[in-house]
Protein backbone atom coordinates (compact mmCIF):
# COMPACT_ATOMS: atom_id res chain seq x y z
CA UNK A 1 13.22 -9.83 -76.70
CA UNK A 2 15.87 -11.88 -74.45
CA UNK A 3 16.92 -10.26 -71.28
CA UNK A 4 20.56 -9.71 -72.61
CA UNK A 5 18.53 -7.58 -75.68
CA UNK A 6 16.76 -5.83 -72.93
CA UNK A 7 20.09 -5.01 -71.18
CA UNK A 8 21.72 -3.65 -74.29
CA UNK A 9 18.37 -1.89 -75.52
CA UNK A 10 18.71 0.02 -71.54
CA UNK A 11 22.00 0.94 -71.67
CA UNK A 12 21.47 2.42 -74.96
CA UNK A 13 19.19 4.78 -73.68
CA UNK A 14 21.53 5.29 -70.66
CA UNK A 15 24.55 6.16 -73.14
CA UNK A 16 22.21 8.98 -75.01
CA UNK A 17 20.73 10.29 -71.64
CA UNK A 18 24.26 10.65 -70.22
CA UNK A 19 25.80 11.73 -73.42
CA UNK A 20 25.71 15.63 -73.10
CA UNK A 21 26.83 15.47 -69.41
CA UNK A 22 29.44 12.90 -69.99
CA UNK A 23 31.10 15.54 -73.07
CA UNK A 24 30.79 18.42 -70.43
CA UNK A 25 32.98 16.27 -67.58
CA UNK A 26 35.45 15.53 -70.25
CA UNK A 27 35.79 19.29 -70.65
CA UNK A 28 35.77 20.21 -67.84
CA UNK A 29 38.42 19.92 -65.00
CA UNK A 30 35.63 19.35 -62.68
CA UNK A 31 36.19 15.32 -61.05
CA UNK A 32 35.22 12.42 -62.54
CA UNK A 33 31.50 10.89 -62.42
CA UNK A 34 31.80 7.96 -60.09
CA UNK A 35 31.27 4.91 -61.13
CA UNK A 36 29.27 3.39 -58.21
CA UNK A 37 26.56 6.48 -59.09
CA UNK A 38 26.80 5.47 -62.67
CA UNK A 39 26.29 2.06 -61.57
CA UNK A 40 23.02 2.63 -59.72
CA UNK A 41 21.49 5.26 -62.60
CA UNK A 42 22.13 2.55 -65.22
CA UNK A 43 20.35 0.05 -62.56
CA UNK A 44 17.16 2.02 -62.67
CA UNK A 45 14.70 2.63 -65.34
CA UNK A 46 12.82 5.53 -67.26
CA UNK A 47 13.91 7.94 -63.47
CA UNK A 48 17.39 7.54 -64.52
CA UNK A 49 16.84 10.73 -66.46
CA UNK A 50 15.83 12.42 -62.63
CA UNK A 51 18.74 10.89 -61.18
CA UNK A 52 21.02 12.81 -63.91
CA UNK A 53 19.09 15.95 -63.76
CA UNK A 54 19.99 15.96 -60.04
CA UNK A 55 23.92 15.34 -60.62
CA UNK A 56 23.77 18.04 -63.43
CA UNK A 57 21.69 20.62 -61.36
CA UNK A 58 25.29 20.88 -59.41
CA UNK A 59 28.05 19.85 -61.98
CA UNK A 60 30.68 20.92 -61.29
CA UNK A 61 30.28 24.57 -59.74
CA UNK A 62 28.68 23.00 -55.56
CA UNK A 63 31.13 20.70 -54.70
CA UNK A 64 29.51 20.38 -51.38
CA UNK A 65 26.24 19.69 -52.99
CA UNK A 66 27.23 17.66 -55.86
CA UNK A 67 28.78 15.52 -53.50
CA UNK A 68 25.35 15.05 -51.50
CA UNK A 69 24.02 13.91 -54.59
CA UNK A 70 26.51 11.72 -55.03
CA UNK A 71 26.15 9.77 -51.79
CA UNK A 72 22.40 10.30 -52.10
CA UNK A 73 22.16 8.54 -55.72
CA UNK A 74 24.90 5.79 -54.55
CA UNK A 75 22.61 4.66 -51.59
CA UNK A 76 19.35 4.89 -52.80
CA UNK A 77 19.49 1.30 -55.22
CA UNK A 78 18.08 -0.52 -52.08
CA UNK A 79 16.08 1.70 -50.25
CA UNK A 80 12.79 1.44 -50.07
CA UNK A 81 9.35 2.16 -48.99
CA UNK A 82 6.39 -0.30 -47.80
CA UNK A 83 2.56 0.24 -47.83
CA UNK A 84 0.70 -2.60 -45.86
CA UNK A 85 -2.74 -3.50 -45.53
CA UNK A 86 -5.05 -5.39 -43.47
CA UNK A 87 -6.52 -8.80 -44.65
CA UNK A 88 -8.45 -11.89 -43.58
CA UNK A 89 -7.80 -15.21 -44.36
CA UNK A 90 -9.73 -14.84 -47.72
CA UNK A 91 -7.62 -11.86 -48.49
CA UNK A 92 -10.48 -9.54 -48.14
CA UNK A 93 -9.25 -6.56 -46.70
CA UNK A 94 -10.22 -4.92 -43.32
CA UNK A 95 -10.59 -1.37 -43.11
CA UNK A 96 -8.63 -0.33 -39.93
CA UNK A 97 -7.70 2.82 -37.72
CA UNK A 98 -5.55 2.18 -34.53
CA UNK A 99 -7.98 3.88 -32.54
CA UNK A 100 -10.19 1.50 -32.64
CA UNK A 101 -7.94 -1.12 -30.07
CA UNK A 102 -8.94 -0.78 -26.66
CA UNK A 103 -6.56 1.83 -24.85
CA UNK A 104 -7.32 0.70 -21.07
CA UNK A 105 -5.73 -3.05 -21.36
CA UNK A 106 -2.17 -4.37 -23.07
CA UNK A 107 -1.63 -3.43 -26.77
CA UNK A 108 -1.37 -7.58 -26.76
CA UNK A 109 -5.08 -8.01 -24.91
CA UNK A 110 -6.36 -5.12 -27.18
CA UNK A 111 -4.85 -6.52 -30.52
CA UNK A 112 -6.50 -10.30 -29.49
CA UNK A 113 -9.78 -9.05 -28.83
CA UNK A 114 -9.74 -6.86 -32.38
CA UNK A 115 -8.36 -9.95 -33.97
CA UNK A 116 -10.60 -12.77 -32.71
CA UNK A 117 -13.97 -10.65 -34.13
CA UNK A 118 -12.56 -9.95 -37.32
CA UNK A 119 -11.68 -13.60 -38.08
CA UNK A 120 -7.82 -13.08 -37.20
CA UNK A 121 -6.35 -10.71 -39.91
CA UNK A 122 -3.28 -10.33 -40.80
CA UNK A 123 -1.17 -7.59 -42.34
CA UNK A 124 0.41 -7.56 -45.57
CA UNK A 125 2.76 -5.70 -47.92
CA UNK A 126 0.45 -4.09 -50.49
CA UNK A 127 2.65 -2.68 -52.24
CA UNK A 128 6.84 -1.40 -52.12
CA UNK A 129 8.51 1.33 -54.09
CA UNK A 130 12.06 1.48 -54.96
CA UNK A 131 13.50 4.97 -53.95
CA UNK A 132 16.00 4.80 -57.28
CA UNK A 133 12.89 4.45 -59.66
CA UNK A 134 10.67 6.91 -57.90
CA UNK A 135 12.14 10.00 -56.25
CA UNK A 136 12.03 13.18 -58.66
CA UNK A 137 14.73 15.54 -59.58
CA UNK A 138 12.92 18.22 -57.91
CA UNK A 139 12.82 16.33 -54.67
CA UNK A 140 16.23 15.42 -54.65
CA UNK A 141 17.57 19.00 -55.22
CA UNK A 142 15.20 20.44 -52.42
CA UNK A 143 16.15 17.99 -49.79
CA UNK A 144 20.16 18.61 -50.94
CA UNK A 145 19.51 22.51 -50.79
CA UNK A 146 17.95 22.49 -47.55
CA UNK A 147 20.29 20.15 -46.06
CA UNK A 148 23.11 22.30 -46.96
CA UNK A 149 21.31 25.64 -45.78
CA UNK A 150 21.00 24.24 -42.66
CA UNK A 151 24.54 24.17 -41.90
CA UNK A 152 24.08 28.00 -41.56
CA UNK A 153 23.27 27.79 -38.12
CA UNK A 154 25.46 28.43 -35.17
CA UNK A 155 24.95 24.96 -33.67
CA UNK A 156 26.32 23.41 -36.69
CA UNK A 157 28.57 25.31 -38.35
CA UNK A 158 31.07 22.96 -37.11
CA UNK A 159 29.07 19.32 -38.11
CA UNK A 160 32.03 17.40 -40.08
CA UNK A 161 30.59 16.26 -43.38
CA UNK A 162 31.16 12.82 -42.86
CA UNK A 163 27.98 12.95 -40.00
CA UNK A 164 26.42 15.97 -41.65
CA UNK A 165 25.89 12.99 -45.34
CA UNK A 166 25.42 9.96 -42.90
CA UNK A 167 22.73 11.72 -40.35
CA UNK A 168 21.56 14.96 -41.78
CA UNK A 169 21.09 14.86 -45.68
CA UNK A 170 19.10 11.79 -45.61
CA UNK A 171 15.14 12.03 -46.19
CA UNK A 172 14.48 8.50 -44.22
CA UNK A 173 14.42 7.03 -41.29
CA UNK A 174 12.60 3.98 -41.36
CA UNK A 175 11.01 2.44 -44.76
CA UNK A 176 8.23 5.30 -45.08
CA UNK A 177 7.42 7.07 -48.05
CA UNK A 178 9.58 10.19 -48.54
CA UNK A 179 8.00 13.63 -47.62
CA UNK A 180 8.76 16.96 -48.10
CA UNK A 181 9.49 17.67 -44.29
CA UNK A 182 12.65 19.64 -44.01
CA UNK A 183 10.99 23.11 -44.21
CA UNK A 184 7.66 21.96 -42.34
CA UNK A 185 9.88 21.09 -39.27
CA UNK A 186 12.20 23.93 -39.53
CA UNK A 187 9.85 26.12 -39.35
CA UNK A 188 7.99 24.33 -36.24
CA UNK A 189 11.13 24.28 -34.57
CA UNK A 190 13.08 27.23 -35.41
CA UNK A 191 11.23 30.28 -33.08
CA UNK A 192 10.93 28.20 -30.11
CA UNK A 193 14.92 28.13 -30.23
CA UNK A 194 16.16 31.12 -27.80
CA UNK A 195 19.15 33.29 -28.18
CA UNK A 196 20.62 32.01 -25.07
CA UNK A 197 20.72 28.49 -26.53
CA UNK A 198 21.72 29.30 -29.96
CA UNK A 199 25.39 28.16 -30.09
CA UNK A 200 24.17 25.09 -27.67
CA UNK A 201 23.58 21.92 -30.25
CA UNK A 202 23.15 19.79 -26.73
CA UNK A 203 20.65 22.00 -25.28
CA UNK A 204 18.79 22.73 -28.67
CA UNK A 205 18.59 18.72 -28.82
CA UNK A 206 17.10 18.74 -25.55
CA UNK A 207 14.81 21.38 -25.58
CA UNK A 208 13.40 19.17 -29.19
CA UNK A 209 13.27 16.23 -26.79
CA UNK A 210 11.08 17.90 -24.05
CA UNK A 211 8.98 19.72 -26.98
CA UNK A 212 7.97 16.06 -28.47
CA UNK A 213 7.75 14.32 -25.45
CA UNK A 214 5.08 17.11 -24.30
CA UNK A 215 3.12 17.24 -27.44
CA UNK A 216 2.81 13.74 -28.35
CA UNK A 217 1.22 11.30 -26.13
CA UNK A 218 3.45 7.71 -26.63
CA UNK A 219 0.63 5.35 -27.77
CA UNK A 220 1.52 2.36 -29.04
CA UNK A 221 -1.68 1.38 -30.62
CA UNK A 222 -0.30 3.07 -33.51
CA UNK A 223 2.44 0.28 -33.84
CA UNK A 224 -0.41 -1.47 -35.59
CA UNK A 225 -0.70 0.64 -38.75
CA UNK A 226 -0.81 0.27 -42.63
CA UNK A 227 1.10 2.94 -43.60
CA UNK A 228 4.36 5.12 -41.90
CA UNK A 229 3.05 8.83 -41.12
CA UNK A 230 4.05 11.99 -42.13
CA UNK A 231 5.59 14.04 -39.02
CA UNK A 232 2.89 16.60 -39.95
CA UNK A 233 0.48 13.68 -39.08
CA UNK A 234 2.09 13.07 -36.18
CA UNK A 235 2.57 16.99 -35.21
CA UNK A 236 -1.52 17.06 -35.85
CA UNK A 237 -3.48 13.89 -34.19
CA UNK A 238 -0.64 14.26 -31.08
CA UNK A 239 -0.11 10.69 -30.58
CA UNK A 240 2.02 8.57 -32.05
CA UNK A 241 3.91 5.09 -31.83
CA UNK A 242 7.22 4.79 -30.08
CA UNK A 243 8.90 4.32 -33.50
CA UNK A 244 6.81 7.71 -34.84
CA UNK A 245 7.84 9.73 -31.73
CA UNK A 246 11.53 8.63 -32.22
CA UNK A 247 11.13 9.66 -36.15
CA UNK A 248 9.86 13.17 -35.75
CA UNK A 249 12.54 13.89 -33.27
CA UNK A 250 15.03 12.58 -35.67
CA UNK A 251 13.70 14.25 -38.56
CA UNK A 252 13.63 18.30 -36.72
CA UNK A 253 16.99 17.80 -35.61
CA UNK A 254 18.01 16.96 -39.27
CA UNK A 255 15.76 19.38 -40.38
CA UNK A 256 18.10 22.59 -38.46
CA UNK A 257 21.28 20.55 -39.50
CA UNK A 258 21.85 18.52 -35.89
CA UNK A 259 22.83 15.15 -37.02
CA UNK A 260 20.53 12.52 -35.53
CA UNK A 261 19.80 9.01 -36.41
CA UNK A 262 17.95 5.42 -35.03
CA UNK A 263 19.02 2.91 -32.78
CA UNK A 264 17.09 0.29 -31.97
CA UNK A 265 16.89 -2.63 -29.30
CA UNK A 266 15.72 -5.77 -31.15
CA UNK A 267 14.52 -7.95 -28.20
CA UNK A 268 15.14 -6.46 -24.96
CA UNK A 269 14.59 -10.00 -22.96
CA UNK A 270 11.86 -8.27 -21.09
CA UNK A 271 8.68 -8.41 -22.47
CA UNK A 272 9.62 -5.51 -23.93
CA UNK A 273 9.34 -6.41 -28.43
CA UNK A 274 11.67 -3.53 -29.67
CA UNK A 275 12.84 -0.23 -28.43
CA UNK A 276 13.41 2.28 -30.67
CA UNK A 277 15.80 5.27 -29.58
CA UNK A 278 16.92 8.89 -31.15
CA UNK A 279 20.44 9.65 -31.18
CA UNK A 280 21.99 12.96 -31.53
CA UNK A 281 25.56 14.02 -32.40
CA UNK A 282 26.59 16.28 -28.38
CA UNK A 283 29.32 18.70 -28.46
CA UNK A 284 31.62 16.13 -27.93
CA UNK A 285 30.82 14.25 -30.98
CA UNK A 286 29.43 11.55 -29.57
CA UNK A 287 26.06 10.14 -30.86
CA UNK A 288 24.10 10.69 -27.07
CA UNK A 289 20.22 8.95 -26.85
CA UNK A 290 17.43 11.40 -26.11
CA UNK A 291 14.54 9.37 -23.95
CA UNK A 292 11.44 10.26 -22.42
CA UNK A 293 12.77 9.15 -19.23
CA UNK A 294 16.98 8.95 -19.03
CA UNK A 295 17.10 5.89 -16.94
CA UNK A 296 14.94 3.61 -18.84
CA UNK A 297 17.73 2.12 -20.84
CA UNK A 298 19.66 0.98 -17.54
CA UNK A 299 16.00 0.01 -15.93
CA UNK A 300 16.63 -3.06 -19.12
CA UNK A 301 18.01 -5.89 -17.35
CA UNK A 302 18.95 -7.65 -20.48
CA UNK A 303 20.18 -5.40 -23.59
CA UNK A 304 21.61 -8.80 -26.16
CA UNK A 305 21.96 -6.32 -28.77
CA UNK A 306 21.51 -2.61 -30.22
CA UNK A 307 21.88 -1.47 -33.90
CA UNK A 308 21.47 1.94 -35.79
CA UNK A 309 19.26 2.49 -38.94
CA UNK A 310 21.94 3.49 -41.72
CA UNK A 311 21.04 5.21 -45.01
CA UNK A 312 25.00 4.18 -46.10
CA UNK A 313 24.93 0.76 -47.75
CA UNK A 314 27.29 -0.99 -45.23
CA UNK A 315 29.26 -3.78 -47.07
CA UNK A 316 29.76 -6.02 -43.47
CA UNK A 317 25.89 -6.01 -43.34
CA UNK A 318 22.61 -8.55 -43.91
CA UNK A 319 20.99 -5.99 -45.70
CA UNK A 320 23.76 -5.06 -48.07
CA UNK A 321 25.21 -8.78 -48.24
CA UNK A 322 21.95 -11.09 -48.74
CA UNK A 323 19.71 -11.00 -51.74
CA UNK A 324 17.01 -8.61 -51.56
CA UNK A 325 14.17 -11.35 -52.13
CA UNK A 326 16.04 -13.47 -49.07
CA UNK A 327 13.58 -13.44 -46.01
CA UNK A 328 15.24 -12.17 -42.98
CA UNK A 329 13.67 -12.56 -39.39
CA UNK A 330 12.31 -8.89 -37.91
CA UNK A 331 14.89 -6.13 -37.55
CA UNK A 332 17.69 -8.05 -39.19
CA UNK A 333 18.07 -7.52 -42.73
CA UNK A 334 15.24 -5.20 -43.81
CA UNK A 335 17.45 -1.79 -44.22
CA UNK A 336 21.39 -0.99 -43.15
CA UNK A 337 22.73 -0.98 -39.87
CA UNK A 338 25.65 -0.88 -37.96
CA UNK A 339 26.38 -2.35 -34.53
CA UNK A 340 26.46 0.10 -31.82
CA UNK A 341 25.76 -2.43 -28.64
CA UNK A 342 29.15 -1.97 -27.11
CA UNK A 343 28.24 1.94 -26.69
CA UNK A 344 25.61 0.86 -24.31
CA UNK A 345 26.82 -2.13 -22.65
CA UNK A 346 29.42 -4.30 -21.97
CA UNK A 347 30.19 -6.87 -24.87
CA UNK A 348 31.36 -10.32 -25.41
CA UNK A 349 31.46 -12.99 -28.25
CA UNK A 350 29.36 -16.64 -28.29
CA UNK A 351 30.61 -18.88 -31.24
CA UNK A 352 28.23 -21.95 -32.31
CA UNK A 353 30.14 -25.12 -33.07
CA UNK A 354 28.12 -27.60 -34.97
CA UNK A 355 26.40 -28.65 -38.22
CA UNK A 356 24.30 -26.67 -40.33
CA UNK A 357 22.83 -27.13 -43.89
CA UNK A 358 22.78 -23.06 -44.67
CA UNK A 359 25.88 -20.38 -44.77
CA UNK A 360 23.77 -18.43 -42.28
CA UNK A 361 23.08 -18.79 -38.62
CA UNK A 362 20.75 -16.96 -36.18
CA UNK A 363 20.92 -15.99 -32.78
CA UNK A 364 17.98 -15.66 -31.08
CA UNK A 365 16.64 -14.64 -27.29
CA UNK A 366 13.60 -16.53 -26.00
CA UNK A 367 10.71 -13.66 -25.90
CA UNK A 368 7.06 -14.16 -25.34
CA UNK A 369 7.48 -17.88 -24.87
CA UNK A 370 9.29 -17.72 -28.84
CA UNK A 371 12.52 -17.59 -29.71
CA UNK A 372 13.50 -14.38 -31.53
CA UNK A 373 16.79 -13.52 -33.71
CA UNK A 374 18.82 -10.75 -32.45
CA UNK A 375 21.86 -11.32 -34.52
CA UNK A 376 23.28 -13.16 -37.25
CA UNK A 377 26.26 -14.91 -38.53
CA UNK A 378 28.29 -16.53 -41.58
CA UNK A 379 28.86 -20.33 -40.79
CA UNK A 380 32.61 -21.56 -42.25
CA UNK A 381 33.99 -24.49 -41.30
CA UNK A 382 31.65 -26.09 -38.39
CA UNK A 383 31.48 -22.42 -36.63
CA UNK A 384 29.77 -18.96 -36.60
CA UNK A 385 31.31 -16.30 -34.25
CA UNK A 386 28.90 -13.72 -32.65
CA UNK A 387 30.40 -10.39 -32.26
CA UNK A 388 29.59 -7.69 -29.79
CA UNK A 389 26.79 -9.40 -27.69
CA UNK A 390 25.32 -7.78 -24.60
CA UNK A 391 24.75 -9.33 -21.35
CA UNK A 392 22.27 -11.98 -22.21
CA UNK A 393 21.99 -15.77 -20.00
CA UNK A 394 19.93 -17.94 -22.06
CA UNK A 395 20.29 -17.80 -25.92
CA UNK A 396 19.03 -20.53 -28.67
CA UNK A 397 21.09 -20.53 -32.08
CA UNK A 398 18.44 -20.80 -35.78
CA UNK A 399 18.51 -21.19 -39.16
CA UNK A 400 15.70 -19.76 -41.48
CA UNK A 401 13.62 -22.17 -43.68
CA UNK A 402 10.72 -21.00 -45.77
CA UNK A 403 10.88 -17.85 -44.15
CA UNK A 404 10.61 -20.02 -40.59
CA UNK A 405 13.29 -19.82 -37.66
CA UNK A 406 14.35 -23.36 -37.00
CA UNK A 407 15.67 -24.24 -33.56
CA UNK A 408 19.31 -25.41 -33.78
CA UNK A 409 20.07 -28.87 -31.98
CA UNK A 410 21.69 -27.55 -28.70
């Protein structure tokens, strides 16, 4: 059967599964099914019937909650999760637990050591899910019911729905495998929150922050890892990765309806590879970081860039724009994001003028003695124009070949 057979023979079965709730909109004087949601069930395979259950589980009597399934269903087509494993150079794989690096030197020491007597493994995707083919009816419902219960509280009764879709409702924060952790972390949460606090969202934010940063010890051995944990995993070993820490505070916020999301530092021009920062929405509706210590940011004496992990599909960005099978350097193009740098330091532009045999162009900070992208750019007409750059001195401009960053002639 051709691929154009295929493509009839699936919308087909799309038509018949959408048939009863397509006759009940046309009754009804309840809106219209979108057609970017229709788009992305049609996209998918046999789970477009879950995807459909969800949208009918709320047509048309929740408009609140049929319009979380909406944006829910319309953003999922590209997210993803990603299971890795360790491997040697006959692709035998290593058993591994980050435990087992030294803790007393440099994760960099630690990680050379581990490498050089296991024949210098590697990691590697084992396997990635697509969130449109996988996630359940049932799962979708319970995250959009909980969301929406948490709204209850007194703290964020007044969330506008805009941040409550964008930075409550969604189940991820980085590419790990959806869990069921709304209720877990509500419930953790919920009776160490006073009376005297209650209508505080800033101080109920904090009081998460100085929770997490006293349970978990920041060890970032776990940075080395094959698989994303659960916050219950995290809650229960009481360690965790920068990037783990900065989830599970995410994730309770979200979990009691305080909107809360990632930013992230690619190359701080420090030694420093990433840093990964919570964000919560203060009482004056301004996304405000929550850190172990509140002047590390400034302590940075180079910040070239900052983004924030989106579960929107942003049309101005790599992720959204390239093709998913495209290689991307680290932290550019691997899930949405939207520039926040000039809400954390002052910005400027640096435009390449040149030649270049690709449409894209890199630029990258020099990090560990290697050059490392921090932003990107189209290239039209002999120039690429870098937008909202942070106070950075020496910067290199790439191309990618073959999956390889390739120095630009300066």
């Amino acid at each position: 059967m051709s691929s154009a057979q295929h493509r009839f023979v699936a919308a087909g079965f799309l038509i018949l599964a959408l048939l009863p709730f397509v006759q009940g909109c046309l009754k009804s004087s309840g809106p219209v099914l979108p057609q970017d949601v229709v788009r992305v069930i049609g996209e998918t395979g046999v789970n477009r019937t879950e995807l459909t259950k969800t949208i009918v589980r709320y047509y048309p009597d929740d408009s609140l909650k049929l319009k979380a399934a909406y944006f829910l269903i319309r953003n999922i087509a590209r997210q993803y999760s990603v299971e890795y494993e360790l491997v040697d150079s006959r692709e035998n794989k290593i058993p591994f637990q980050a435990t087992e690096l030294d803790d007393s030197i440099p994760l960099k020491e630690s990680w050379e050591l581990f490498s050089g007597k296991h024949g210098h493994p590697r990691f590697q995707a084992l396997r990635f899910s697509m969130d449109r083919d996988t996630l359940t009816a049932s799962f979708l419902v319970k995250t959009i019911d909980l969301a929406v219960e948490s709204r209850k509280w007194p703290w964020a009764t007044d969330i506008h729905d805009t941040d409550f879709y964008e930075n409550v409702l969604p189940y991820r924060v980085f590419n790990e495998y959806p869990d069921d952790w709304r209720q877990y972390l509500a419930d953790f949460i919920l009776p160490q929150i006073t009376d005297s606090i209650r209508h505080s969202r800033n101080q109920i934010a904090f009081l998460v922050n100085q929770i997490i940063n006293h349970l978990i010890v920041n060890d970032n051995r776990f940075s080395k890892r094959t698989h994303f944990p659960t916050p219950k995993e995290v809650l229960e070993r009481g360690r965790g990765s920068e990037e783990e820490i900065c989830d599970l505070k995410i994730k309770i916020l979200r979990s009691i309806g305080i909107p809360a999301a990632l930013d992230y530092i690619p190359y701080a021009v420090d030694g420093i590879p990433a840093r990964f920062i919570p964000v919560f929405l203060n009482e004056n509706n301004v996304y405000q970081p929550l850190l172990a210590d509140e002047g590390e940011i400034s302590s940075f004496k180079q910040i070239p860039k900052v983004f924030r992990r989106c579960f929107r599909l942003c049309k101005e960005d790599l992720f959204t724009l390239k093709k998913p099978d495209q290689p991307s350097p680290p932290f550019l193009g691997h899930y949405p994001q939207i520039d926040v740098t000039r809400y954390y330091v002052p910005i400027d532009s640096i435009v390449f003028e040149g030649s270049c045999d690709d449409t894209l162009i890199y630029l990258t900070v020099l990090h560990d003695d290697e050059w490392k992208a921090i932003d990107w750019a189209f290239f039209k007409e002999g120039k690429a124009v870098f937008h909202q750059i942070g106070p950075i001195k020496n910067v290199r401009f790439a191309q990618m070949k073959a999956g390889t960053l390739l120095l630009l002639p300066q």
